[in-house]
PDB file of N, CA and C in Angstrom:
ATOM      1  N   UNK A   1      -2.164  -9.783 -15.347  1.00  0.00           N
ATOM      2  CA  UNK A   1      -1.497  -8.772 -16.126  1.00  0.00           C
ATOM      3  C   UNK A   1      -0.183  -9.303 -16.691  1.00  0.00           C
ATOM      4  N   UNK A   2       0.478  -9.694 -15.872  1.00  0.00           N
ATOM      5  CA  UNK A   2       1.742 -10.294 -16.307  1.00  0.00           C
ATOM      6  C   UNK A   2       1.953 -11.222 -17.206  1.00  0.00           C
ATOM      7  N   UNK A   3       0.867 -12.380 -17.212  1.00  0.00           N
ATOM      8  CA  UNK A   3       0.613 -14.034 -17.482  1.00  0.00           C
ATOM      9  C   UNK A   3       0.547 -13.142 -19.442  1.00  0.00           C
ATOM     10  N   UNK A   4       0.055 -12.380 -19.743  1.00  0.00           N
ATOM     11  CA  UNK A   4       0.206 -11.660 -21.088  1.00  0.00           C
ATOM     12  C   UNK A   4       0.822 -11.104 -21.435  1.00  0.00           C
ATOM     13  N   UNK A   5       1.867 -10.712 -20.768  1.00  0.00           N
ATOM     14  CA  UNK A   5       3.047 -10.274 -21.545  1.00  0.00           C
ATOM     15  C   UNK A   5       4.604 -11.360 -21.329  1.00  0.00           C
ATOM     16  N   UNK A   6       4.078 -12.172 -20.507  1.00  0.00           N
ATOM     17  CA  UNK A   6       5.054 -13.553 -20.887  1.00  0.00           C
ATOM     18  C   UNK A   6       4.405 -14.731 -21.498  1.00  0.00           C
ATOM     19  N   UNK A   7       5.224 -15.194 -22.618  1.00  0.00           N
ATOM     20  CA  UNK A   7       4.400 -16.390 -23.582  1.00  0.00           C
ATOM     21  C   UNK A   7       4.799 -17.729 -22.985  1.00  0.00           C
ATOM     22  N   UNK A   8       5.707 -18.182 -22.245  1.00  0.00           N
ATOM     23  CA  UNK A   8       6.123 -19.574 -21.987  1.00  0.00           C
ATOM     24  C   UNK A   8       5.769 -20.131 -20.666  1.00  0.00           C
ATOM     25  N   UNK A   9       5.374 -20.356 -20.080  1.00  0.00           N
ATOM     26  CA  UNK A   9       4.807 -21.521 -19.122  1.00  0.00           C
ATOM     27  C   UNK A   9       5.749 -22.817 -18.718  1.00  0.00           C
ATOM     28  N   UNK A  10       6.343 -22.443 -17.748  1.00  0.00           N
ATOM     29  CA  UNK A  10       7.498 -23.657 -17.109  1.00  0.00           C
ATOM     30  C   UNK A  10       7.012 -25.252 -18.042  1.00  0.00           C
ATOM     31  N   UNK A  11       5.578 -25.343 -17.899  1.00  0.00           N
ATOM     32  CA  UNK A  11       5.081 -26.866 -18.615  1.00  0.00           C
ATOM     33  C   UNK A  11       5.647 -26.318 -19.304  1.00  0.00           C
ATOM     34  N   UNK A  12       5.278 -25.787 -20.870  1.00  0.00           N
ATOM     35  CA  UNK A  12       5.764 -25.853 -21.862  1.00  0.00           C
ATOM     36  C   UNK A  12       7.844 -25.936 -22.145  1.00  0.00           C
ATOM     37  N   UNK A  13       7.899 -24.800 -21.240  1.00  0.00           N
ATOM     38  CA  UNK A  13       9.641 -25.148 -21.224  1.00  0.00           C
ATOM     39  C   UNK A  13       9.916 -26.791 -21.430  1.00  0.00           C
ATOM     40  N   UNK A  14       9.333 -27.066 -20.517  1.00  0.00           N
ATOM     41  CA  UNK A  14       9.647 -28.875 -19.870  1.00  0.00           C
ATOM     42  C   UNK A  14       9.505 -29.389 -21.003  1.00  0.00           C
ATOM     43  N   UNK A  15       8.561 -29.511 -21.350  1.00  0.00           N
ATOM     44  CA  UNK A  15       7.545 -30.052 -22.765  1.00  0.00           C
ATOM     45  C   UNK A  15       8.051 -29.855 -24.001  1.00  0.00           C
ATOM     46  N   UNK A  16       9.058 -28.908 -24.133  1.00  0.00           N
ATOM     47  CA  UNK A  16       9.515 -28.288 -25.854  1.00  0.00           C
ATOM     48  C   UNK A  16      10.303 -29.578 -25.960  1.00  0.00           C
ATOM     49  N   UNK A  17       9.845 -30.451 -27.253  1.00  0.00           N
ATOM     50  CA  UNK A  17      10.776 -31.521 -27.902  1.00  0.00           C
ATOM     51  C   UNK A  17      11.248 -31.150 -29.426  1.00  0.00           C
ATOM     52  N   UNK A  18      12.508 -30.749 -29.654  1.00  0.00           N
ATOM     53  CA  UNK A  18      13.132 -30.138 -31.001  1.00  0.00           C
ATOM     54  C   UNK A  18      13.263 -31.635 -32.140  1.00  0.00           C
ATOM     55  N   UNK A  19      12.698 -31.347 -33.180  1.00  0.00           N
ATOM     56  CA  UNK A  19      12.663 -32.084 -34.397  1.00  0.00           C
ATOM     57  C   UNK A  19      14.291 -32.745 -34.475  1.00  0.00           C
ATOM     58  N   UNK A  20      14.592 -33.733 -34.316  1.00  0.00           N
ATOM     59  CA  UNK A  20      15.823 -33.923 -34.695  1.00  0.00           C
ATOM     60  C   UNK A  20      15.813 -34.134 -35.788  1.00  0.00           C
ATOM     61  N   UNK A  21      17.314 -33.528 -36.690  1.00  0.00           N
ATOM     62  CA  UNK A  21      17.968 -33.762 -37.390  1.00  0.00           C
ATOM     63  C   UNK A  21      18.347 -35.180 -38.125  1.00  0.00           C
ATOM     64  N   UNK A  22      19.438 -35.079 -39.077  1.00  0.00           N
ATOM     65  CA  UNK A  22      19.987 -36.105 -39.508  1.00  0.00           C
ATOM     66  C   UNK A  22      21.481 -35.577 -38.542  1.00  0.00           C
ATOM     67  N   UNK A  23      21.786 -34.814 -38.075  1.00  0.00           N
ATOM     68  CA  UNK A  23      23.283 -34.258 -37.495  1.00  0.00           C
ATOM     69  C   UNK A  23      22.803 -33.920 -35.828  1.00  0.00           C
ATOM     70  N   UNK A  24      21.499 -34.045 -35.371  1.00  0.00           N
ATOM     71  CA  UNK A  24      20.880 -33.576 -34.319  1.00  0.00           C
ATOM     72  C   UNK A  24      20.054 -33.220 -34.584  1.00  0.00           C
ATOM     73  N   UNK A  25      19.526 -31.499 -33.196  1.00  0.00           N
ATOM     74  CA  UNK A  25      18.202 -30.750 -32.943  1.00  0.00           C
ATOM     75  C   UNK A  25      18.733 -29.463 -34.303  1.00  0.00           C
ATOM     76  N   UNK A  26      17.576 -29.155 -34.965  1.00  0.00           N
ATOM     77  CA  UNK A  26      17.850 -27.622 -36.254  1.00  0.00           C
ATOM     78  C   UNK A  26      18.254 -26.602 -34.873  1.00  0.00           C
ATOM     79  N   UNK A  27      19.252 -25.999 -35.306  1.00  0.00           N
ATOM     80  CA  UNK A  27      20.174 -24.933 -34.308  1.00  0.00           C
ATOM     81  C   UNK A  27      18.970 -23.804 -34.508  1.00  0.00           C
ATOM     82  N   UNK A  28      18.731 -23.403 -35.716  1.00  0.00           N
ATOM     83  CA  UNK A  28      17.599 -22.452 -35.353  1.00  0.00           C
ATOM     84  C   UNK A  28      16.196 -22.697 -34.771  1.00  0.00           C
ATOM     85  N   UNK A  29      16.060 -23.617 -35.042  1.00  0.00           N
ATOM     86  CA  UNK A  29      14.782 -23.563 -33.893  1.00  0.00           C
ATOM     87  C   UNK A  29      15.203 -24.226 -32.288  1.00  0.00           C
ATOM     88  N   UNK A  30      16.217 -24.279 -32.179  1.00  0.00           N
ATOM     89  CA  UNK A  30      16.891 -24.189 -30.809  1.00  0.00           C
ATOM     90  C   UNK A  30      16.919 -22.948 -30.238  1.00  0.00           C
ATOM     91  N   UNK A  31      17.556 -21.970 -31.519  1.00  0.00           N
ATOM     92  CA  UNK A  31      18.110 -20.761 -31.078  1.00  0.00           C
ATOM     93  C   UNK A  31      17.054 -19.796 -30.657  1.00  0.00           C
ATOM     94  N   UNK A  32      15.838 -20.391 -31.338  1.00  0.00           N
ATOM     95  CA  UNK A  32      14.453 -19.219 -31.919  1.00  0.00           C
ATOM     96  C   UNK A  32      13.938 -19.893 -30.561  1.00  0.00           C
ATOM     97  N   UNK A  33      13.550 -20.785 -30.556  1.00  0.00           N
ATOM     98  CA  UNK A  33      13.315 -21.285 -28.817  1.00  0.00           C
ATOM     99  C   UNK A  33      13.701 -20.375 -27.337  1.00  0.00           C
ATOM    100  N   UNK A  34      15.216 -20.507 -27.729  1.00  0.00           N
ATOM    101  CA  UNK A  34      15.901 -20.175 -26.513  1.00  0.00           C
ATOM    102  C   UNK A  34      15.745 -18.643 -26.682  1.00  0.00           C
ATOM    103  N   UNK A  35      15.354 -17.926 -27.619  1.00  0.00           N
ATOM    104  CA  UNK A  35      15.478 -16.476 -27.784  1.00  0.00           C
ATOM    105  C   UNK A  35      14.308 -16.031 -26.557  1.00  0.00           C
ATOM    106  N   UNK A  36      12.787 -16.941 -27.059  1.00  0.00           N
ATOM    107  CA  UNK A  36      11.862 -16.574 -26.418  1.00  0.00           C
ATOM    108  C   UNK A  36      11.792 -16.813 -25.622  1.00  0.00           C
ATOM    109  N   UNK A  37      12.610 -17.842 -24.430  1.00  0.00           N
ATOM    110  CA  UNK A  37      12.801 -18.224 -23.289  1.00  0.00           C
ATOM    111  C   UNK A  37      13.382 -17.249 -22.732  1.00  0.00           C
ATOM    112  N   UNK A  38      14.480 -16.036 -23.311  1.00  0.00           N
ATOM    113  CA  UNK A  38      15.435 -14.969 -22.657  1.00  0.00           C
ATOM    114  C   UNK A  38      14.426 -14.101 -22.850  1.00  0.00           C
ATOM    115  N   UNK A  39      13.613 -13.889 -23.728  1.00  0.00           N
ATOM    116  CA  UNK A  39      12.898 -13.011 -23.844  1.00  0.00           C
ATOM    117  C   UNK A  39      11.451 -12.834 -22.192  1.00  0.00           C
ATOM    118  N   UNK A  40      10.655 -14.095 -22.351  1.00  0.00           N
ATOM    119  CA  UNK A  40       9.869 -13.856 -21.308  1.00  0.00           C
ATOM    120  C   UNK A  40      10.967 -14.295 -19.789  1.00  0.00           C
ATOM    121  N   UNK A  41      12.166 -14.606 -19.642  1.00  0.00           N
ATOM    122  CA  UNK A  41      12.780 -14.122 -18.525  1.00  0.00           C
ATOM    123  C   UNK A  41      12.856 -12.961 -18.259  1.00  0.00           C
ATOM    124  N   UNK A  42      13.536 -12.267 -19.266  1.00  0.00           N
ATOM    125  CA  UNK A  42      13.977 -10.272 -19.212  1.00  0.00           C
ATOM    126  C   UNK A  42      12.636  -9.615 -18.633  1.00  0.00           C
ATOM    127  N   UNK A  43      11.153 -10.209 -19.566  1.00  0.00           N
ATOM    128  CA  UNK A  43      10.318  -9.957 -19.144  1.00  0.00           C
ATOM    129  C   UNK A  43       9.927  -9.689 -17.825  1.00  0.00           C
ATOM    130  N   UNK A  44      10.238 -11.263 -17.039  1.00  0.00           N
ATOM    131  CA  UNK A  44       9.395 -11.256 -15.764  1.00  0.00           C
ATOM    132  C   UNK A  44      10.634 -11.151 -14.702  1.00  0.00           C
ATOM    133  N   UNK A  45      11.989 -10.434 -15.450  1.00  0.00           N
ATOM    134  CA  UNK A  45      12.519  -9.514 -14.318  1.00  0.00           C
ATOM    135  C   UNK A  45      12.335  -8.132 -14.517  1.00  0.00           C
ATOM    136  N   UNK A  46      11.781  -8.008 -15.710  1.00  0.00           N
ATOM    137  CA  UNK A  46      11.453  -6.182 -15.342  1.00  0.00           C
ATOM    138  C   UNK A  46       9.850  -5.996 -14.626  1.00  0.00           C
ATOM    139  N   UNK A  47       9.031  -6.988 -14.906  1.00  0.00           N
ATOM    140  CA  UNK A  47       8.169  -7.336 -14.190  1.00  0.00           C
ATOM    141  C   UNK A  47       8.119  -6.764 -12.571  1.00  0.00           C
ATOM    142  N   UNK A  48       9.492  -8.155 -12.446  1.00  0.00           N
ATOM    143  CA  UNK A  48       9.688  -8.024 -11.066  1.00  0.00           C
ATOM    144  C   UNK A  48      10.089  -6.708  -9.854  1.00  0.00           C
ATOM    145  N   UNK A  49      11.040  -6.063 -10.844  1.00  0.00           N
ATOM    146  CA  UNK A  49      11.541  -4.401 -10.682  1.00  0.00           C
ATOM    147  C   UNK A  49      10.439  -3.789 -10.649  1.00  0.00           C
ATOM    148  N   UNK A  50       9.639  -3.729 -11.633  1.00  0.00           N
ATOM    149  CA  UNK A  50       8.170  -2.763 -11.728  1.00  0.00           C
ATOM    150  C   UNK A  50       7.250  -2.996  -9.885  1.00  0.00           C
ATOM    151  N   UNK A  51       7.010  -4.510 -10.407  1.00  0.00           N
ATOM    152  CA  UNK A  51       5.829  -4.619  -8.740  1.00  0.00           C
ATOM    153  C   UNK A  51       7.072  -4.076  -7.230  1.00  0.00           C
ATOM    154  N   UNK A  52       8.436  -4.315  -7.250  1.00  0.00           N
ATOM    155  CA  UNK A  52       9.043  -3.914  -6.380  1.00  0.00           C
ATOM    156  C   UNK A  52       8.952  -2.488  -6.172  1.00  0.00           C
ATOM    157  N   UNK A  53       8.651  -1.396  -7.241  1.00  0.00           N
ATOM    158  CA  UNK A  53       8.813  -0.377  -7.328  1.00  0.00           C
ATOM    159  C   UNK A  53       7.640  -0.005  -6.772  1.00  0.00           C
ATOM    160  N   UNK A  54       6.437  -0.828  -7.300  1.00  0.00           N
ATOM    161  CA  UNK A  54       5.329  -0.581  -6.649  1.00  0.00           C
ATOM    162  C   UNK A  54       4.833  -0.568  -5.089  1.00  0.00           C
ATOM    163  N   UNK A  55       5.495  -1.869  -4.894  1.00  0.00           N
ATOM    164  CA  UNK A  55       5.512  -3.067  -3.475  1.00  0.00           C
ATOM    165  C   UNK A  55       6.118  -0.986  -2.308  1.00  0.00           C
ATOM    166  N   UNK A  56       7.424  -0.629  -2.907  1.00  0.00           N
ATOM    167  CA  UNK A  56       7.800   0.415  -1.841  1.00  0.00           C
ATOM    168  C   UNK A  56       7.176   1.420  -1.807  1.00  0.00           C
ATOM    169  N   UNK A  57       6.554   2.042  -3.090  1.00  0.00           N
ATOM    170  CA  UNK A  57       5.574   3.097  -3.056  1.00  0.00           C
ATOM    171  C   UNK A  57       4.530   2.926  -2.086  1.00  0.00           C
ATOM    172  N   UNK A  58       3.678   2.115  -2.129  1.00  0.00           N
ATOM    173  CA  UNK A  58       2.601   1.526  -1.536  1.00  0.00           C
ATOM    174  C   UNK A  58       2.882   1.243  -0.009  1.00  0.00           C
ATOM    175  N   UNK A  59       4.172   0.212   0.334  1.00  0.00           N
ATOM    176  CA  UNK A  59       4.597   1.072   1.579  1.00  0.00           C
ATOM    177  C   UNK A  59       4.878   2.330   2.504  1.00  0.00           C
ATOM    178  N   UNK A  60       5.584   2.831   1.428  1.00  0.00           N
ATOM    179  CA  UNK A  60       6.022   4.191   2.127  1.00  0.00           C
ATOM    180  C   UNK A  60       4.737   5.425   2.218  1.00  0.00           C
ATOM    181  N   UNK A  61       4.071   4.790   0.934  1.00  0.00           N
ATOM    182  CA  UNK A  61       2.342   5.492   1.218  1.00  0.00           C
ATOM    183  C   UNK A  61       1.413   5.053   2.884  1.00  0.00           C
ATOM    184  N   UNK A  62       1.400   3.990   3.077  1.00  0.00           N
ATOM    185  CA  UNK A  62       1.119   3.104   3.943  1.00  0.00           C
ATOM    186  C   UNK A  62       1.702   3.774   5.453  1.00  0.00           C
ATOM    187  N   UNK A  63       3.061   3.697   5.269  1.00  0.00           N
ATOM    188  CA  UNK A  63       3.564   4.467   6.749  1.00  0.00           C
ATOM    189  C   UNK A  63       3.044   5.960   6.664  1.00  0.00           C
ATOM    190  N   UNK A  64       3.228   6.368   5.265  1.00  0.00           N
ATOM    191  CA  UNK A  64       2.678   8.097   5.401  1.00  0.00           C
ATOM    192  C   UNK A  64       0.996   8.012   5.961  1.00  0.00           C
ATOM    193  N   UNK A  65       0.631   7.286   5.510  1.00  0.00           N
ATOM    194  CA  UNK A  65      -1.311   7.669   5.971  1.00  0.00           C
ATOM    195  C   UNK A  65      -1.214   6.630   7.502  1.00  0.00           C
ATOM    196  N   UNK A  66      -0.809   5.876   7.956  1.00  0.00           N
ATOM    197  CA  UNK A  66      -0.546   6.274   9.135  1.00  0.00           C
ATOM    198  C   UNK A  66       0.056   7.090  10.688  1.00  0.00           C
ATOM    199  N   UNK A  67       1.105   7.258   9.906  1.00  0.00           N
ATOM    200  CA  UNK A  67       1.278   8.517  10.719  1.00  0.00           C
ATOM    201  C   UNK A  67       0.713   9.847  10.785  1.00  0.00           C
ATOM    202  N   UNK A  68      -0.332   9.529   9.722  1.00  0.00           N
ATOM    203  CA  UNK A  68      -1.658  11.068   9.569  1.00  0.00           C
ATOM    204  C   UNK A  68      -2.369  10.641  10.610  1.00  0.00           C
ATOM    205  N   UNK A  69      -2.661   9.315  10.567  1.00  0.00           N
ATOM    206  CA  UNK A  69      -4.297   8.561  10.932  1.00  0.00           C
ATOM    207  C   UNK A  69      -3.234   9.325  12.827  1.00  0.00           C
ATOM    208  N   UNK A  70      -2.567   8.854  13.362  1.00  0.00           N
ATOM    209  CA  UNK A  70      -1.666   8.814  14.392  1.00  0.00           C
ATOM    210  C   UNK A  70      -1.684  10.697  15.002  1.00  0.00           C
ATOM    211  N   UNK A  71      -1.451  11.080  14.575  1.00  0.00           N
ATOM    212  CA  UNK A  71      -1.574  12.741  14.460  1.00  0.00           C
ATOM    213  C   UNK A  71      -2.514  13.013  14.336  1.00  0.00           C
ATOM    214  N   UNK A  72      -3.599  12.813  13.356  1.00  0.00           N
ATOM    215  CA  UNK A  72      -5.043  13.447  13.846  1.00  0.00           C
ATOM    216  C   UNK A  72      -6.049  12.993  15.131  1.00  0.00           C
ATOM    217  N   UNK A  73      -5.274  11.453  15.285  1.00  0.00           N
ATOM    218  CA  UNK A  73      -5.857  11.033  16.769  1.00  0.00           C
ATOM    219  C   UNK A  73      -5.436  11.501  17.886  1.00  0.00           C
ATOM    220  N   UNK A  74      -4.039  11.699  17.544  1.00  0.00           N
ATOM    221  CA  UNK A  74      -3.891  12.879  18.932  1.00  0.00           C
ATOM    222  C   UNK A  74      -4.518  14.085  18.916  1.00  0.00           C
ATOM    223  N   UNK A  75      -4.668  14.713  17.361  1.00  0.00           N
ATOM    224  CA  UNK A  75      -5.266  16.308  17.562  1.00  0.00           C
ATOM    225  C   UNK A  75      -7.080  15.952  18.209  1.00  0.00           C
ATOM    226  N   UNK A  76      -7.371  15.233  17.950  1.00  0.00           N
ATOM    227  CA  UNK A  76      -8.695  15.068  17.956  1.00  0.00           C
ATOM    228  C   UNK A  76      -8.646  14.368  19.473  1.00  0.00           C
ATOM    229  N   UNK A  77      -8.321  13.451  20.439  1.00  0.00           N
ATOM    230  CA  UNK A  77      -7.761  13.714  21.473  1.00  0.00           C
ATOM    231  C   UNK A  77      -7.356  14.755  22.423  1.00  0.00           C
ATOM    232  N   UNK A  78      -6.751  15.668  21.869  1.00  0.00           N
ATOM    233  CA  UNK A  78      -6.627  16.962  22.599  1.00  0.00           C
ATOM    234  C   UNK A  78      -7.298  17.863  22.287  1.00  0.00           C
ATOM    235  N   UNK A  79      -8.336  18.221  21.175  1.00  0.00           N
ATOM    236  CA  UNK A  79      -9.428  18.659  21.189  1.00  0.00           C
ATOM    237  C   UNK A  79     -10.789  17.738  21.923  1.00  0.00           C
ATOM    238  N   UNK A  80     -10.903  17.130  21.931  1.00  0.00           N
ATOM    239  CA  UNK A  80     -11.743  16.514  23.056  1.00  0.00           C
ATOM    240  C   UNK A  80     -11.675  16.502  24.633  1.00  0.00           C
ATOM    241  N   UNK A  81     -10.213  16.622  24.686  1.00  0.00           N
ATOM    242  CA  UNK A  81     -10.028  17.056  26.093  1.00  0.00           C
ATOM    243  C   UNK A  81     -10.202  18.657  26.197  1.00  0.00           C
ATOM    244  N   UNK A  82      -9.769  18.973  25.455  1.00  0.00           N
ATOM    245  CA  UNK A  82      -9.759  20.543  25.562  1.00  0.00           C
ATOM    246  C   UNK A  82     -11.577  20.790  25.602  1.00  0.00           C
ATOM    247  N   UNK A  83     -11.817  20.590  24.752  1.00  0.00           N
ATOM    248  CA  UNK A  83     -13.357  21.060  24.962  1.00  0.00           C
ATOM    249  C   UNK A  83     -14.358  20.565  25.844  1.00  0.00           C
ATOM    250  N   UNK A  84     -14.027  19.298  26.254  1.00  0.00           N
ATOM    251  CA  UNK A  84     -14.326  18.750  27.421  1.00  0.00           C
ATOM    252  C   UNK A  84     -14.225  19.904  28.493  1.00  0.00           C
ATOM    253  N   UNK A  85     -12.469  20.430  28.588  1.00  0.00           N
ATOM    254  CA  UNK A  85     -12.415  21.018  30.133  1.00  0.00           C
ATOM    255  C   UNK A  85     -13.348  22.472  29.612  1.00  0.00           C
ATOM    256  N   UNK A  86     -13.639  23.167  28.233  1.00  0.00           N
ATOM    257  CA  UNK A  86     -14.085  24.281  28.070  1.00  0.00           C
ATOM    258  C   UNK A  86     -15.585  24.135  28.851  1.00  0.00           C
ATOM    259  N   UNK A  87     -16.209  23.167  28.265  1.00  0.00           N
ATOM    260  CA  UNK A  87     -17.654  22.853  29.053  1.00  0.00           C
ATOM    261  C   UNK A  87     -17.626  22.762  30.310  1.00  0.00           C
ATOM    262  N   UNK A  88     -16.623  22.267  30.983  1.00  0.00           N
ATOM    263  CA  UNK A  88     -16.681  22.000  32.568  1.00  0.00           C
ATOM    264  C   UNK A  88     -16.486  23.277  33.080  1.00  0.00           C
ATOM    265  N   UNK A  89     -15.598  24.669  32.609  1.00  0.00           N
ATOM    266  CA  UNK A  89     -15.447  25.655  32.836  1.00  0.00           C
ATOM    267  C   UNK A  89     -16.843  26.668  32.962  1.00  0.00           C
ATOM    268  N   UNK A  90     -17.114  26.353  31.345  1.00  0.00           N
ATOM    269  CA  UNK A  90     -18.545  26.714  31.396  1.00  0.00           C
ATOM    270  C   UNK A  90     -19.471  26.610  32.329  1.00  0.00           C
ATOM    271  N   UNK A  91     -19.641  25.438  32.964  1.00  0.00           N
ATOM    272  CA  UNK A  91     -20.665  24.547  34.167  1.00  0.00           C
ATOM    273  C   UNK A  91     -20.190  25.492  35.235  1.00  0.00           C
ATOM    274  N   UNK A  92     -18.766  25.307  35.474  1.00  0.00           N
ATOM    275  CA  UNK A  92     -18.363  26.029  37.101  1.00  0.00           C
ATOM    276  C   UNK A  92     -19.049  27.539  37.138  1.00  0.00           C
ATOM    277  N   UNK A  93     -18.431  28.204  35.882  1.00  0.00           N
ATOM    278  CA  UNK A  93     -18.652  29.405  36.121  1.00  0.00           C
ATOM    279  C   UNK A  93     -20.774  30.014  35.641  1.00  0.00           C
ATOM    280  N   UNK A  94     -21.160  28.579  35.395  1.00  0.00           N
ATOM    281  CA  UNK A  94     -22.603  28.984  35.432  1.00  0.00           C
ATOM    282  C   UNK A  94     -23.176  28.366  36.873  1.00  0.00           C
ATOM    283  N   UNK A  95     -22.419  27.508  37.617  1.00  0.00           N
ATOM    284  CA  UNK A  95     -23.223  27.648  39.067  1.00  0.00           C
ATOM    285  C   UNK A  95     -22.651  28.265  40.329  1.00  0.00           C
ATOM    286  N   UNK A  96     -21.754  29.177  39.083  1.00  0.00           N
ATOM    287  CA  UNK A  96     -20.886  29.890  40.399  1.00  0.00           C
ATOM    288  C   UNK A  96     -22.134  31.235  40.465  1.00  0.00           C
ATOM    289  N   UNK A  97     -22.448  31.727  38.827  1.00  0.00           N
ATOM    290  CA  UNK A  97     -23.576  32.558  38.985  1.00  0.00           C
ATOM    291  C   UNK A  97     -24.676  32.857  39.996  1.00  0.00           C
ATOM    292  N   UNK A  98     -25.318  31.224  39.559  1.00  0.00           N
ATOM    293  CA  UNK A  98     -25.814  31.043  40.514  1.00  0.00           C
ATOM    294  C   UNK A  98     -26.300  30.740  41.561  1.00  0.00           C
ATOM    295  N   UNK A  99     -25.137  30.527  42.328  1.00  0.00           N
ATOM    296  CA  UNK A  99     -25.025  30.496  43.744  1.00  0.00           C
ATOM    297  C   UNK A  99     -24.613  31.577  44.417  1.00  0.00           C
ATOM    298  N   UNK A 100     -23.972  32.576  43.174  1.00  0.00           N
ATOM    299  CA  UNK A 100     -24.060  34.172  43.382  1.00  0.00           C
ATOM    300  C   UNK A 100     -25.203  34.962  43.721  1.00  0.00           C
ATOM    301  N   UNK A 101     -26.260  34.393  42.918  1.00  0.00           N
ATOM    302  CA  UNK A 101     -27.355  35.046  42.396  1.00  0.00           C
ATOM    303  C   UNK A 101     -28.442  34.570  43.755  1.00  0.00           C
ATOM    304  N   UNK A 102     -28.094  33.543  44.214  1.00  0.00           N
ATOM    305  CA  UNK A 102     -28.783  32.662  45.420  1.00  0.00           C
ATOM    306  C   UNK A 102     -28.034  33.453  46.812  1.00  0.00           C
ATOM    307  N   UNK A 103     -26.532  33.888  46.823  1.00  0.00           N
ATOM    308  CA  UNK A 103     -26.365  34.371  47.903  1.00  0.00           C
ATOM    309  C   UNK A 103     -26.705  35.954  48.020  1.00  0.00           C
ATOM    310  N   UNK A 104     -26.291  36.525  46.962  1.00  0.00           N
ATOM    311  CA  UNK A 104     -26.629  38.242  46.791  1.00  0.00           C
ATOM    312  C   UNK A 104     -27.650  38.744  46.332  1.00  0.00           C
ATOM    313  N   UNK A 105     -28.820  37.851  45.639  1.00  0.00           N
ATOM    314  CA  UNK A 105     -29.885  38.294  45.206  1.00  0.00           C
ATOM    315  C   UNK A 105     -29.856  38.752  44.153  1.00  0.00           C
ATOM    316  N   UNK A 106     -30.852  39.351  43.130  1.00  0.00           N
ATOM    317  CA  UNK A 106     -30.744  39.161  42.209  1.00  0.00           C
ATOM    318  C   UNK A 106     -30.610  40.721  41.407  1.00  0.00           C
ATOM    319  N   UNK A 107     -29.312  41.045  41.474  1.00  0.00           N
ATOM    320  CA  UNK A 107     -29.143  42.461  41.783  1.00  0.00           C
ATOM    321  C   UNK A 107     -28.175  42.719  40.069  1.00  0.00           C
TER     322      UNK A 107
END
């Protein structure tokens, strides 16, 4: 994504050789050079701001859906225990029946 909205490539930086002159390098195509060099810098620091912006969202998303995942394992935990002891309640009070039903008959 990025690699297209910046045009210069460190090689090429390295690599740019300016036409010399009879007085030197032409100042404008120095200048027109160096423009697009500030240009895909500015670039790939707003770049950089953008994925940072992203980088904390995505964290702070990250801690939020774990501390869900964390909380529903306890609810689901204490509904498992809980219904656990509901069934065991269930059990007691169905062989309390009948061992009722075994001592008093079936009345």
């Amino acid at each position: 994504m990025y690699q297209e909205r910046i045009i210069l490539t460190p090689k090429e930086i390295l690599e740019k050789e300016f036409k010399i002159d009879t007085r030197g390098y032409r100042p404008q195509e120095v200048d027109k050079f160096l423009d697009t060099v500030i240009s895909d810098y500015e670039e790939m620091f707003a770049l950089m701001r953008e994925y940072e912006r992203d980088k904390k969202t995505l964290i702070d998303e990250n801690m939020h859906l774990k501390q869900e995942v964390r909380n529903l394992r306890t609810k689901l935990e204490v509904a498992s225990e809980t219904s656990g002891s509901n069934v065991s309640n269930v059990d007691i009070l169905r062989r309390l029946s009948n061992l009722e039903k075994i001592i008093y008959g079936d009345k």
